[in-house]
PDB file of N, CA and C in Angstrom:
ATOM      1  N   UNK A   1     -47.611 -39.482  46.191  1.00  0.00           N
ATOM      2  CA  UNK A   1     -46.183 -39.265  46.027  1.00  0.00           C
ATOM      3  C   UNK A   1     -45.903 -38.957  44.561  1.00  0.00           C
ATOM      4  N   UNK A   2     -44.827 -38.095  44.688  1.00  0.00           N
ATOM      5  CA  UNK A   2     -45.034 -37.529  42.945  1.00  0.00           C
ATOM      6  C   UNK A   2     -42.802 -37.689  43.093  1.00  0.00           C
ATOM      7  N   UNK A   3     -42.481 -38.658  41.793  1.00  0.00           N
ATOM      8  CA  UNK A   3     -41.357 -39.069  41.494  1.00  0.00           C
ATOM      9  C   UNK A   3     -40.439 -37.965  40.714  1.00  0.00           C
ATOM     10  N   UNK A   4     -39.426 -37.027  40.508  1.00  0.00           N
ATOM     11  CA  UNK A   4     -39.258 -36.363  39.522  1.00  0.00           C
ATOM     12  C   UNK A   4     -37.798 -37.421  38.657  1.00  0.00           C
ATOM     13  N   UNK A   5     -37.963 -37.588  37.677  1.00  0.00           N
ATOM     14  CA  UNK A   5     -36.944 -38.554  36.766  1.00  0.00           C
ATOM     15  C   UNK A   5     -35.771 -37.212  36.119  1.00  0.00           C
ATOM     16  N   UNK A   6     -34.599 -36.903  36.647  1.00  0.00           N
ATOM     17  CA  UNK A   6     -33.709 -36.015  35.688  1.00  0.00           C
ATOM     18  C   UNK A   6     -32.444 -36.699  35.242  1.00  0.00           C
ATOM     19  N   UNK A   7     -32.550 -36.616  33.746  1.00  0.00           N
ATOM     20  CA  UNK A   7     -31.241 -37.181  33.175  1.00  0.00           C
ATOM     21  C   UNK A   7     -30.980 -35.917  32.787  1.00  0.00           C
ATOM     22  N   UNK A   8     -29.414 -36.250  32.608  1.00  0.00           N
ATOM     23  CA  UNK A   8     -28.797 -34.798  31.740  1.00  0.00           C
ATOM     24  C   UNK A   8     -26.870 -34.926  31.839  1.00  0.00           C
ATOM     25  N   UNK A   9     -26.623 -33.917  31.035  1.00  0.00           N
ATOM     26  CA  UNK A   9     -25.258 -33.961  30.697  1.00  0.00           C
ATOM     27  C   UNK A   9     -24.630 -32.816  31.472  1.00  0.00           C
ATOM     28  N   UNK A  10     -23.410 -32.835  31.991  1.00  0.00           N
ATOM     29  CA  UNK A  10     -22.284 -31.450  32.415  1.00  0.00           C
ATOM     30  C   UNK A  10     -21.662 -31.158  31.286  1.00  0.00           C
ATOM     31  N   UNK A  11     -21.937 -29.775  31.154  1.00  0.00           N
ATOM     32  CA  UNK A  11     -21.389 -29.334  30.105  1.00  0.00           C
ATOM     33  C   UNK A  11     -19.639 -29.357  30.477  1.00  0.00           C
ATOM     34  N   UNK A  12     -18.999 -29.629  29.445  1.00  0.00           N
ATOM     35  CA  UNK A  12     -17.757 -29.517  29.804  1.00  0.00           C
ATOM     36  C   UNK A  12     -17.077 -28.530  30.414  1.00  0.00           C
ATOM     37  N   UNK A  13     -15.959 -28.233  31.647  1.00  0.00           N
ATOM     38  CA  UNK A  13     -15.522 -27.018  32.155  1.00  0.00           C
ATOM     39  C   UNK A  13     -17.152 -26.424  33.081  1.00  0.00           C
ATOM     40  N   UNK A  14     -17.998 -27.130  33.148  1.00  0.00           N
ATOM     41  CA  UNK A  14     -18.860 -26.728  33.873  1.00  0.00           C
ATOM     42  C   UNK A  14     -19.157 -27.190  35.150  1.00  0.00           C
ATOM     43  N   UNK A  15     -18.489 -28.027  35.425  1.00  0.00           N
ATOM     44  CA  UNK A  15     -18.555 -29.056  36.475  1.00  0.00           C
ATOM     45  C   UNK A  15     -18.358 -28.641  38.142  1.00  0.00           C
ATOM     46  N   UNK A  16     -17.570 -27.258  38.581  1.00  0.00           N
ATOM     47  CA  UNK A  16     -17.715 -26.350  39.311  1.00  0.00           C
ATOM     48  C   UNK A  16     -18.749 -25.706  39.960  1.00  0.00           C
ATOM     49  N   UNK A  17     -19.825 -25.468  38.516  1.00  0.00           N
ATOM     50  CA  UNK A  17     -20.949 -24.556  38.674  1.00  0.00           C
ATOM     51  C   UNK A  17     -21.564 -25.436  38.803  1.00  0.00           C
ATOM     52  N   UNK A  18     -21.736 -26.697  38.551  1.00  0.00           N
ATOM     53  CA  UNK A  18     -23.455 -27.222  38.347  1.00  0.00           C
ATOM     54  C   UNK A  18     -22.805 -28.162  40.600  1.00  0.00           C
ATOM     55  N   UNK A  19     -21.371 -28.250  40.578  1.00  0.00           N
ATOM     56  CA  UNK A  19     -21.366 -28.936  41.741  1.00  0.00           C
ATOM     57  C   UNK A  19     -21.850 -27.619  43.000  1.00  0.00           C
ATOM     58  N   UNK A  20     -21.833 -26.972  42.782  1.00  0.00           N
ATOM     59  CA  UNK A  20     -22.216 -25.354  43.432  1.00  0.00           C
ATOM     60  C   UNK A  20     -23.565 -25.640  43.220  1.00  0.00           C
ATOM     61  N   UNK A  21     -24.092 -25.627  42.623  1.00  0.00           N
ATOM     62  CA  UNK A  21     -25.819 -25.662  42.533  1.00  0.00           C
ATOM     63  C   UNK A  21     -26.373 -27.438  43.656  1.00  0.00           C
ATOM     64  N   UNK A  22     -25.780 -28.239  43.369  1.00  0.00           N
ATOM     65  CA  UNK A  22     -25.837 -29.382  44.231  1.00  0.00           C
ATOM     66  C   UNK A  22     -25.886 -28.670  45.706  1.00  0.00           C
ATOM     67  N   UNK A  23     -25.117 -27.925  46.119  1.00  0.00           N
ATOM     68  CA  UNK A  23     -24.275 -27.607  47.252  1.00  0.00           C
ATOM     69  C   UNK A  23     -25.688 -26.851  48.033  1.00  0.00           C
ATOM     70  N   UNK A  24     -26.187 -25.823  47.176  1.00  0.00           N
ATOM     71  CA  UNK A  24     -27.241 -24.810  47.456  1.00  0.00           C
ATOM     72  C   UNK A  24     -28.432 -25.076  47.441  1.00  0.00           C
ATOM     73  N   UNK A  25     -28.557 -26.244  46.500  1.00  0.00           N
ATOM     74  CA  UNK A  25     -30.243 -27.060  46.577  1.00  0.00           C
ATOM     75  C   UNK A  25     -30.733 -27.718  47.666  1.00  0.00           C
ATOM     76  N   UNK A  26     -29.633 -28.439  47.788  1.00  0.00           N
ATOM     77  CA  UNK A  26     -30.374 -29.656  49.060  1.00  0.00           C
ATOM     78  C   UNK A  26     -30.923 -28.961  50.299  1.00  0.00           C
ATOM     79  N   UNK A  27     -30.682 -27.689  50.804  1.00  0.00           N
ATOM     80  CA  UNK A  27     -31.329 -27.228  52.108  1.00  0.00           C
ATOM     81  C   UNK A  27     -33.022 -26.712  51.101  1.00  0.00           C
ATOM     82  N   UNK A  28     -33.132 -26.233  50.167  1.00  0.00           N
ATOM     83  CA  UNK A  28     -34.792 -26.049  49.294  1.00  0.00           C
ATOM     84  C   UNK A  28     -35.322 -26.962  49.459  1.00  0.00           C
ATOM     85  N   UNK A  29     -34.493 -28.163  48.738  1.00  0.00           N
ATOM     86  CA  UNK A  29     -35.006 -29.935  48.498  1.00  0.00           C
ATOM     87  C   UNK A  29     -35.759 -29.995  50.062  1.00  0.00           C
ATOM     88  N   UNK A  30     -34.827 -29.715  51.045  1.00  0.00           N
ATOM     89  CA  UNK A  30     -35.741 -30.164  52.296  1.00  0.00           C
ATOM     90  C   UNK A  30     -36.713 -29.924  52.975  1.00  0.00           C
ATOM     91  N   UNK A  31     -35.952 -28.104  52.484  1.00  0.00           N
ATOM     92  CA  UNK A  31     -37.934 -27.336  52.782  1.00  0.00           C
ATOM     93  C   UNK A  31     -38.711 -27.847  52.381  1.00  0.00           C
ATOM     94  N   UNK A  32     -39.049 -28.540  51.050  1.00  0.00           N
ATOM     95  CA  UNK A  32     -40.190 -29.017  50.742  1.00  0.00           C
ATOM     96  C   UNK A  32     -40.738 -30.161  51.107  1.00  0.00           C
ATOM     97  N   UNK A  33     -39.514 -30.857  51.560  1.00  0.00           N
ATOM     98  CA  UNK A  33     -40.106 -32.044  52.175  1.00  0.00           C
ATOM     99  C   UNK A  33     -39.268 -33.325  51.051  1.00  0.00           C
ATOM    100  N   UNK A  34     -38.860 -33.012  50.188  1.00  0.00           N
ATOM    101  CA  UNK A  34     -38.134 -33.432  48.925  1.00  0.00           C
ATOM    102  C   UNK A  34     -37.142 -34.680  49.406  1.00  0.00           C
ATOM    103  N   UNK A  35     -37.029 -35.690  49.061  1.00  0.00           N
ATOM    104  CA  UNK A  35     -36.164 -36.625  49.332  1.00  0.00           C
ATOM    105  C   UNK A  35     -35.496 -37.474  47.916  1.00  0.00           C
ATOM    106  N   UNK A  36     -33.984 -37.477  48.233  1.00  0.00           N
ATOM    107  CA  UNK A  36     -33.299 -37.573  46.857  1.00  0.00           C
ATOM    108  C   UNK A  36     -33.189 -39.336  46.901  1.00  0.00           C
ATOM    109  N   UNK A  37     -33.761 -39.927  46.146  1.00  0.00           N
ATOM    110  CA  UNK A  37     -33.535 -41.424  46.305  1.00  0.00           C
ATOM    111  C   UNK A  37     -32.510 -42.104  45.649  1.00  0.00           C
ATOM    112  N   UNK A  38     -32.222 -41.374  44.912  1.00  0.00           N
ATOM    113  CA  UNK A  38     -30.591 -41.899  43.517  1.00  0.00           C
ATOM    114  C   UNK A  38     -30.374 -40.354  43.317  1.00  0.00           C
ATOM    115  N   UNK A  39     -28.975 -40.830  43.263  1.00  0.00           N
ATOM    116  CA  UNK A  39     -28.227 -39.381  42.210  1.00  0.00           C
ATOM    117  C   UNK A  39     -27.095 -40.012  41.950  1.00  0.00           C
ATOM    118  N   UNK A  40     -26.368 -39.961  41.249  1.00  0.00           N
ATOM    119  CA  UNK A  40     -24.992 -40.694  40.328  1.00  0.00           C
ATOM    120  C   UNK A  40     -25.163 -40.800  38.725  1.00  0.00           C
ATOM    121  N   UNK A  41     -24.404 -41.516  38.332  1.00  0.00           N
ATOM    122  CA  UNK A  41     -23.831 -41.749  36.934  1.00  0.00           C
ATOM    123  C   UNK A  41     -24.632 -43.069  36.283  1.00  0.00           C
ATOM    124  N   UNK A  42     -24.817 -42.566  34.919  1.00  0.00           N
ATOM    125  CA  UNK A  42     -25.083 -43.840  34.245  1.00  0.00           C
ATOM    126  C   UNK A  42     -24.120 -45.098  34.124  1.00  0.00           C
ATOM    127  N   UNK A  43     -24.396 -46.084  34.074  1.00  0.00           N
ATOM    128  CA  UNK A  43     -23.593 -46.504  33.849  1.00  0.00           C
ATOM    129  C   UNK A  43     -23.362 -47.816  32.645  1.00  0.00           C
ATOM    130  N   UNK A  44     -24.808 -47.914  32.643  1.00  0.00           N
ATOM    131  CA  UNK A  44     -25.173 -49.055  31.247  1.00  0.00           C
ATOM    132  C   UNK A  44     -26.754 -48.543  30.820  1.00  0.00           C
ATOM    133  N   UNK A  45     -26.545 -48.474  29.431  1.00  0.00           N
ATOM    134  CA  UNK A  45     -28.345 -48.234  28.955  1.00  0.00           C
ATOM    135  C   UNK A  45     -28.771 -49.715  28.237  1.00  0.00           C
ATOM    136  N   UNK A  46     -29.656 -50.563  28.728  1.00  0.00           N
ATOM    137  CA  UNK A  46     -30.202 -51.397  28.321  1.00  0.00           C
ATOM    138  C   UNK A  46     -31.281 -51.459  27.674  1.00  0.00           C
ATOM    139  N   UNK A  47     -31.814 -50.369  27.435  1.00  0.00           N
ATOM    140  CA  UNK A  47     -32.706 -50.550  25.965  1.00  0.00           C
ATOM    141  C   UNK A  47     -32.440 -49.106  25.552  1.00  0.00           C
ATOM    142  N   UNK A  48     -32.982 -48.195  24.361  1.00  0.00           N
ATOM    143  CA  UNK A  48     -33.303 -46.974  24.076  1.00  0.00           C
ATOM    144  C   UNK A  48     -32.362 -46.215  23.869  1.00  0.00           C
ATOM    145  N   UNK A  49     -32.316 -45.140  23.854  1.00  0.00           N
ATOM    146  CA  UNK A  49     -31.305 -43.966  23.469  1.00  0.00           C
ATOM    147  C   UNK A  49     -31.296 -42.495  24.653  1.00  0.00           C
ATOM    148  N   UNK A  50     -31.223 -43.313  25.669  1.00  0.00           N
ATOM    149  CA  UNK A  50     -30.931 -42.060  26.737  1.00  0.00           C
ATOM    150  C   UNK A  50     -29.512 -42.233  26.724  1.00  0.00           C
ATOM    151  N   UNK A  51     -28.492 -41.048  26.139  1.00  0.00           N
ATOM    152  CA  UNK A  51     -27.099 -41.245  26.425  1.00  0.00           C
ATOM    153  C   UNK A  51     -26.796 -40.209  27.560  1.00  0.00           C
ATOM    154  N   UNK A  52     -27.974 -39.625  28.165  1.00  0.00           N
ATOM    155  CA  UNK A  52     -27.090 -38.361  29.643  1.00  0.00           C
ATOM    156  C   UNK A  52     -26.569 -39.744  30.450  1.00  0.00           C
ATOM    157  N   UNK A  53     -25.044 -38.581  30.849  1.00  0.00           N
ATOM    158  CA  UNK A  53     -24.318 -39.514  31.849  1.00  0.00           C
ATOM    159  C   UNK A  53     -25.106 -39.356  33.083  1.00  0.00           C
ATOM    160  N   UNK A  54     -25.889 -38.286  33.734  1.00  0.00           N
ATOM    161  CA  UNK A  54     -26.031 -38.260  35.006  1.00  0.00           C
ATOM    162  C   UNK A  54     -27.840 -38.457  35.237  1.00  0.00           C
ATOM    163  N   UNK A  55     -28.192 -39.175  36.309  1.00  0.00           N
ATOM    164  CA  UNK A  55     -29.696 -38.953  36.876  1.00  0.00           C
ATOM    165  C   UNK A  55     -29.975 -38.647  38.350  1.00  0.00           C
ATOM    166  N   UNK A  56     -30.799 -38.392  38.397  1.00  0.00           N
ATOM    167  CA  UNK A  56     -31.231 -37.524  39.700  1.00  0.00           C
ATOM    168  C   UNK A  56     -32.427 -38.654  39.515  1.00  0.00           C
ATOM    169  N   UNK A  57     -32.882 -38.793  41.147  1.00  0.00           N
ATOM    170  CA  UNK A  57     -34.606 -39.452  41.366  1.00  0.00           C
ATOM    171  C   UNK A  57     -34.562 -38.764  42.123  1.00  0.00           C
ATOM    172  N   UNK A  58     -35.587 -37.949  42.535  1.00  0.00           N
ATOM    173  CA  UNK A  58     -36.223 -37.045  43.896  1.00  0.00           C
ATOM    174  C   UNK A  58     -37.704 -37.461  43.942  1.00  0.00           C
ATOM    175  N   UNK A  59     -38.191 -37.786  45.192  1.00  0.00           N
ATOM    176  CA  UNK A  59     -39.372 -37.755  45.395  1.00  0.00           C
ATOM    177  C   UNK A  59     -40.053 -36.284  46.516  1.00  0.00           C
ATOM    178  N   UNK A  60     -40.901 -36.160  46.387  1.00  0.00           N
ATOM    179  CA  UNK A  60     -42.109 -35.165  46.758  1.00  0.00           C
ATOM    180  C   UNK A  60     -43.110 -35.961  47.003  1.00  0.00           C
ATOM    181  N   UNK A  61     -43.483 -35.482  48.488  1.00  0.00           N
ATOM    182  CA  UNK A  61     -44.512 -35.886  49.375  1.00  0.00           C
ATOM    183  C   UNK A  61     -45.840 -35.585  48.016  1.00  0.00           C
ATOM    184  N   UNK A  62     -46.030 -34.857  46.983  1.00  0.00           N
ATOM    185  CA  UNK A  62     -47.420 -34.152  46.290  1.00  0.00           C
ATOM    186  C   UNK A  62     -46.818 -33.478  45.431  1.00  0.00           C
ATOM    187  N   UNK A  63     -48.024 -32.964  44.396  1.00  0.00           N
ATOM    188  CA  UNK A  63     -47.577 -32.325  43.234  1.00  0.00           C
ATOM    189  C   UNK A  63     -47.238 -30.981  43.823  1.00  0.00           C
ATOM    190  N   UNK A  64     -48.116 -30.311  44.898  1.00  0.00           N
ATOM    191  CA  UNK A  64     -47.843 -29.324  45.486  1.00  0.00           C
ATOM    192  C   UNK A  64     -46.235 -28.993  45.932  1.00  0.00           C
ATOM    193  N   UNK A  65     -45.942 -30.010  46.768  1.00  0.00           N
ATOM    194  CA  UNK A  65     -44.721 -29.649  47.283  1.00  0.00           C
ATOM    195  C   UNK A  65     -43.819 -29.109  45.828  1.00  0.00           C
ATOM    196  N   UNK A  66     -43.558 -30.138  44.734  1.00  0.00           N
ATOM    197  CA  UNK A  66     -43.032 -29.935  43.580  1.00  0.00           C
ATOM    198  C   UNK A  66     -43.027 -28.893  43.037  1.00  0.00           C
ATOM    199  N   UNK A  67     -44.474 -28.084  43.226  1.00  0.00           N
ATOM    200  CA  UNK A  67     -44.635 -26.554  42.531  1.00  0.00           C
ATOM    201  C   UNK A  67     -44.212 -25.932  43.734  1.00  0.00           C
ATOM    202  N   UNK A  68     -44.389 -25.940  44.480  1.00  0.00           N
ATOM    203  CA  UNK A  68     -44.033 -24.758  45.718  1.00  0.00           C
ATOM    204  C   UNK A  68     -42.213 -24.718  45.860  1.00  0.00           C
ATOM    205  N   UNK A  69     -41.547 -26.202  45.541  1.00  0.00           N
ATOM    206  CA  UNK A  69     -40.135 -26.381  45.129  1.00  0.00           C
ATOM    207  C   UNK A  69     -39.949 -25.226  43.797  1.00  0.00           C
ATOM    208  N   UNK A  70     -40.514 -25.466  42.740  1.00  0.00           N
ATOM    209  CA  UNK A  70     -39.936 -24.614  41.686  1.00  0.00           C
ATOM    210  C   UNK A  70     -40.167 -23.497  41.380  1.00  0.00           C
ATOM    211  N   UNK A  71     -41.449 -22.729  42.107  1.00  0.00           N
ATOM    212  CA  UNK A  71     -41.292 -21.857  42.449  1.00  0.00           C
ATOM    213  C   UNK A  71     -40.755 -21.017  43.374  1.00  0.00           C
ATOM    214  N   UNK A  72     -40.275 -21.684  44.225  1.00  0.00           N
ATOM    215  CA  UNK A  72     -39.341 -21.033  45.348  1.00  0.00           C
ATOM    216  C   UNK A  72     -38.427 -19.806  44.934  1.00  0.00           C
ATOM    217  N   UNK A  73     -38.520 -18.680  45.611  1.00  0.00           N
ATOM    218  CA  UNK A  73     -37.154 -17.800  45.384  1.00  0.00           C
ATOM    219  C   UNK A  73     -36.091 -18.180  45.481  1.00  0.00           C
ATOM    220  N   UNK A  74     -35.728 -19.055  46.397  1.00  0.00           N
ATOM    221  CA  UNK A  74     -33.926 -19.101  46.722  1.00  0.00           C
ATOM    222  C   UNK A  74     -33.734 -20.260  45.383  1.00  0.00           C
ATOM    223  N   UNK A  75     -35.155 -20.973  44.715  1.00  0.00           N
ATOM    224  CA  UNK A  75     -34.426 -22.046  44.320  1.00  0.00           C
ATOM    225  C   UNK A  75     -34.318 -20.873  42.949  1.00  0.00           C
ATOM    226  N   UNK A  76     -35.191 -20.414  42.408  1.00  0.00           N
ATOM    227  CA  UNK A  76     -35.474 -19.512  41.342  1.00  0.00           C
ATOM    228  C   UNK A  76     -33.946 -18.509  41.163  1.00  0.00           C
ATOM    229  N   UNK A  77     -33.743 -18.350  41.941  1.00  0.00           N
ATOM    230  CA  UNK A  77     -32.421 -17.489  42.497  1.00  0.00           C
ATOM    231  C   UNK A  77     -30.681 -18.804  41.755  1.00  0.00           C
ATOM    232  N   UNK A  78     -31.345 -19.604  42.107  1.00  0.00           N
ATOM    233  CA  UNK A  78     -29.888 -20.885  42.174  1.00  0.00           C
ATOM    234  C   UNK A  78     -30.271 -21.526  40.658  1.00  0.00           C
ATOM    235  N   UNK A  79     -31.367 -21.149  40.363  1.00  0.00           N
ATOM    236  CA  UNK A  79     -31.540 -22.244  38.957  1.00  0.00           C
ATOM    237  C   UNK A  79     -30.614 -21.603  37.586  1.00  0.00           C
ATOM    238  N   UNK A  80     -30.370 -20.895  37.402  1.00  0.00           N
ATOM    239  CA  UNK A  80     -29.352 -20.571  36.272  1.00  0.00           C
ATOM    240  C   UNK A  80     -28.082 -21.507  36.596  1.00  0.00           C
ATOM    241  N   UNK A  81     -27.866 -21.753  37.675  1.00  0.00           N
ATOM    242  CA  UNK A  81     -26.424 -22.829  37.927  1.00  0.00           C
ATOM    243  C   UNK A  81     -26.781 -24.060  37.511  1.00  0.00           C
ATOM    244  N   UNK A  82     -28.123 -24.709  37.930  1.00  0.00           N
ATOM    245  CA  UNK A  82     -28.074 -25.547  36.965  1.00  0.00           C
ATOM    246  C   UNK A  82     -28.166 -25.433  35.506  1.00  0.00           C
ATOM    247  N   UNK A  83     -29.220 -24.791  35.013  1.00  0.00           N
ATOM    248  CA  UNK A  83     -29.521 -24.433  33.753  1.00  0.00           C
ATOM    249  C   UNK A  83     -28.179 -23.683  32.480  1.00  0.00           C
ATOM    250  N   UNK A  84     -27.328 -23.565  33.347  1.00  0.00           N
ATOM    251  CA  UNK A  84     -26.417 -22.833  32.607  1.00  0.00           C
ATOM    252  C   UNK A  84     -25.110 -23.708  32.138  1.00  0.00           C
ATOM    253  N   UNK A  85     -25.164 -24.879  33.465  1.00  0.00           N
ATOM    254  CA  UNK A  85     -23.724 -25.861  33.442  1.00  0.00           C
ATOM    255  C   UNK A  85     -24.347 -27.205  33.186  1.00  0.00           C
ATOM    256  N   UNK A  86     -25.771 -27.418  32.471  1.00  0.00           N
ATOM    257  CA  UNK A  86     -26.416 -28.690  31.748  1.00  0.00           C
ATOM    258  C   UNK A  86     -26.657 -28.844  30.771  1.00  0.00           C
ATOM    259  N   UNK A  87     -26.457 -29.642  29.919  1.00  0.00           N
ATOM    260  CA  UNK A  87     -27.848 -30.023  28.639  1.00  0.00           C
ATOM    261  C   UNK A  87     -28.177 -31.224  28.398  1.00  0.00           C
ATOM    262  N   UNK A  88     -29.007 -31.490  27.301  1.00  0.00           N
ATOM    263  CA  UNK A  88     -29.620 -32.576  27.424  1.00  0.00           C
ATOM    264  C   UNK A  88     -30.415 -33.007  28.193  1.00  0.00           C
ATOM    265  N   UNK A  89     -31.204 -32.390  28.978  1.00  0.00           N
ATOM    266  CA  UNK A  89     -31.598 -32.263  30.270  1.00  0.00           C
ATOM    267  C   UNK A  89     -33.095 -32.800  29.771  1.00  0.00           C
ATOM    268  N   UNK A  90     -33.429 -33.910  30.357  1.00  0.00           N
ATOM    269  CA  UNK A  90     -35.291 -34.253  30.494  1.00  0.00           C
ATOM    270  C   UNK A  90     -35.307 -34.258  31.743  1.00  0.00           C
ATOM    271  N   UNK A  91     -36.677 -33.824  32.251  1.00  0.00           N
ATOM    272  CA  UNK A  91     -37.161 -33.787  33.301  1.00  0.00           C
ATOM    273  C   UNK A  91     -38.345 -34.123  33.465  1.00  0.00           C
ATOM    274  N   UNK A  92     -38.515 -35.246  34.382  1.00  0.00           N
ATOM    275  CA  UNK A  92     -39.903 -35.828  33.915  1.00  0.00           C
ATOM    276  C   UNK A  92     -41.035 -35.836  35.640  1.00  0.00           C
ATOM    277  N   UNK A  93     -41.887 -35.623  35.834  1.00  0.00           N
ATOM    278  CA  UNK A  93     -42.574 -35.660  37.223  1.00  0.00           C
ATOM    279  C   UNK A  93     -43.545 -37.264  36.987  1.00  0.00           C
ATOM    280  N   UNK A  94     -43.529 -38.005  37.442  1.00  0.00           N
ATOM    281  CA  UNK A  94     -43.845 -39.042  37.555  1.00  0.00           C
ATOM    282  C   UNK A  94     -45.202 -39.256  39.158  1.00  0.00           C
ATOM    283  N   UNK A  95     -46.616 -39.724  38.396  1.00  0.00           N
ATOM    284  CA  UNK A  95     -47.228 -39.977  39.595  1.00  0.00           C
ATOM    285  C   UNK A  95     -47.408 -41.236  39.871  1.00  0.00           C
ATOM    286  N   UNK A  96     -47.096 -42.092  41.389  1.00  0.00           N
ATOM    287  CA  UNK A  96     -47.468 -43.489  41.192  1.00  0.00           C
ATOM    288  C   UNK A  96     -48.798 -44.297  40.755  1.00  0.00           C
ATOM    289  N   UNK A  97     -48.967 -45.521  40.228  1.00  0.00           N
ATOM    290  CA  UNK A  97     -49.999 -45.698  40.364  1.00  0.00           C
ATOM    291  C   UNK A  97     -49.484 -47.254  41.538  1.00  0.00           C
ATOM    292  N   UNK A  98     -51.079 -47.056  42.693  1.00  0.00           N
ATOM    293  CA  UNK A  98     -50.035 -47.820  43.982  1.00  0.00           C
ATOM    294  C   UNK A  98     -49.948 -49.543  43.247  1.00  0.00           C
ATOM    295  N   UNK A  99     -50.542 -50.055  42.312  1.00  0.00           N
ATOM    296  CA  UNK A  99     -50.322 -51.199  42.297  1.00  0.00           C
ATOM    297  C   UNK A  99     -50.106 -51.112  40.552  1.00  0.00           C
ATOM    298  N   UNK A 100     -49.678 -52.458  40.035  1.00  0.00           N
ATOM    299  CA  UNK A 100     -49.303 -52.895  38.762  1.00  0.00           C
ATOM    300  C   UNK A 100     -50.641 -53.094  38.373  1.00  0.00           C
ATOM    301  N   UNK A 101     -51.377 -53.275  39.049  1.00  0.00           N
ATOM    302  CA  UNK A 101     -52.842 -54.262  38.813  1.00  0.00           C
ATOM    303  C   UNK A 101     -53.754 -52.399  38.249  1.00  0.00           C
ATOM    304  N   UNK A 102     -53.161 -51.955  39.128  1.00  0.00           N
ATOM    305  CA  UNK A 102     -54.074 -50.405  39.186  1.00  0.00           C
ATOM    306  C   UNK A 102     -53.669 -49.487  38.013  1.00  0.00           C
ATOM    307  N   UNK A 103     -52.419 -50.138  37.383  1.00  0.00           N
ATOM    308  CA  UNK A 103     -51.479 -49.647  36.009  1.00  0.00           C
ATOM    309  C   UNK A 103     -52.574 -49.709  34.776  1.00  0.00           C
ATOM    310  N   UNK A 104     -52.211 -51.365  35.266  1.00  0.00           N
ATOM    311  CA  UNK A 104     -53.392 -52.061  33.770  1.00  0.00           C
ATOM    312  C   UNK A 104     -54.891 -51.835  33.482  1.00  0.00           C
ATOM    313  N   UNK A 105     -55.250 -51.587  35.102  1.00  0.00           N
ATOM    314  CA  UNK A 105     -56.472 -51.129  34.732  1.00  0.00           C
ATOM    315  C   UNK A 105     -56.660 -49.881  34.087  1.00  0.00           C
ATOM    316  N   UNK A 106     -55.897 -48.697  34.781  1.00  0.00           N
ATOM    317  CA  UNK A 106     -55.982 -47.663  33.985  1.00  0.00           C
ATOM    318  C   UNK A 106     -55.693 -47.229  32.516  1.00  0.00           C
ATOM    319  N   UNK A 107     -54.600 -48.324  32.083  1.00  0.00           N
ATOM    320  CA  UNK A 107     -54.296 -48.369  30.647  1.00  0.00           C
ATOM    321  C   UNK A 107     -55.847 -49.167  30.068  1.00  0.00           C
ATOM    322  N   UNK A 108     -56.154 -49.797  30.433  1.00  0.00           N
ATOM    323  CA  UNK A 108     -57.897 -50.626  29.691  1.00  0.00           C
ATOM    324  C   UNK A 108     -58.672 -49.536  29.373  1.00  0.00           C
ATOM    325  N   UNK A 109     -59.190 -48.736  30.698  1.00  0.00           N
ATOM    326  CA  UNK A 109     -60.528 -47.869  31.120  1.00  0.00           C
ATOM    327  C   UNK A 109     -60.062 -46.670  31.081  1.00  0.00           C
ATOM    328  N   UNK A 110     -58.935 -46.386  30.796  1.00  0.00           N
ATOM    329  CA  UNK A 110     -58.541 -44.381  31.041  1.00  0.00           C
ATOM    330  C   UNK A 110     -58.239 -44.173  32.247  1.00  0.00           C
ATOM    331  N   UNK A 111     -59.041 -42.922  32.339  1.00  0.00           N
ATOM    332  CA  UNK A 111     -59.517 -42.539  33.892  1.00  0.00           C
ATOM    333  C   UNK A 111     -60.896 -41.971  34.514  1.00  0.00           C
ATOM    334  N   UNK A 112     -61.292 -43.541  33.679  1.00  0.00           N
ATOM    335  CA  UNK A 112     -62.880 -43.283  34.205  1.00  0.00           C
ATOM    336  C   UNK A 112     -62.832 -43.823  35.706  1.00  0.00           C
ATOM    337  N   UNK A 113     -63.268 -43.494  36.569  1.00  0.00           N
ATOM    338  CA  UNK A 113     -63.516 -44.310  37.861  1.00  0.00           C
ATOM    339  C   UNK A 113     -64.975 -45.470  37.675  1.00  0.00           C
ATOM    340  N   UNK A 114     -64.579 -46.235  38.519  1.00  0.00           N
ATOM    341  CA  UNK A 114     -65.575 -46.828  39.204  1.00  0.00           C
ATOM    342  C   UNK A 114     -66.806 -46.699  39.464  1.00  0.00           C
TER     343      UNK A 114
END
């Protein structure tokens, strides 16, 4: 399972266009298999300096689905609506690791296997 993390800002007076791009994504999101787990507003930052008001969590069945998502025509076609009515925008793809235990090990050893 591959996590995508998006914070980011509406540009002001943009809020039309980027809700239009919401509108046109979610049937792509599904082709791929894409499932939105959070989307809303910040609302408290408890450590650090992320000030975007808005985040997105989407998960993807694989890294595949994710590339076959952003490369898509219709989405390739719709992405200036986001890209045009955002900033501040990080976008991060996140892979799990399945346990905490499987975290630490990999932070010790790298990614040497076994």
């Amino acid at each position: 399972m591959i996590v995508v993390l998006n914070l980011f800002d509406i540009i002001p007076d943009k809020e039309q266009m980027y809700a239009q791009y919401l509108r046109q994504v979610q049937p792509i999101l599904d082709r791929h298999r894409a499932r939105v787990l959070v989307y809303g507003r910040t609302r408290m930052i408890f450590k650090g300096k992320t000030p975007q008001e808005y985040c997105g969590i989407i998960e993807y069945p694989s890294l595949r689905n994710l590339r076959q998502f952003s490369c898509d025509p219709e989405f390739e076609t719709i992405r200036p609506l986001r890209d045009d009515s955002t900033t501040n925008y990080v976008l991060t793809a996140i892979e799990e690791f399945p346990t905490m235990e499987d975290a630490a090990e990999f932070l010790e050893n790298g990614d040497r296997r076994e």
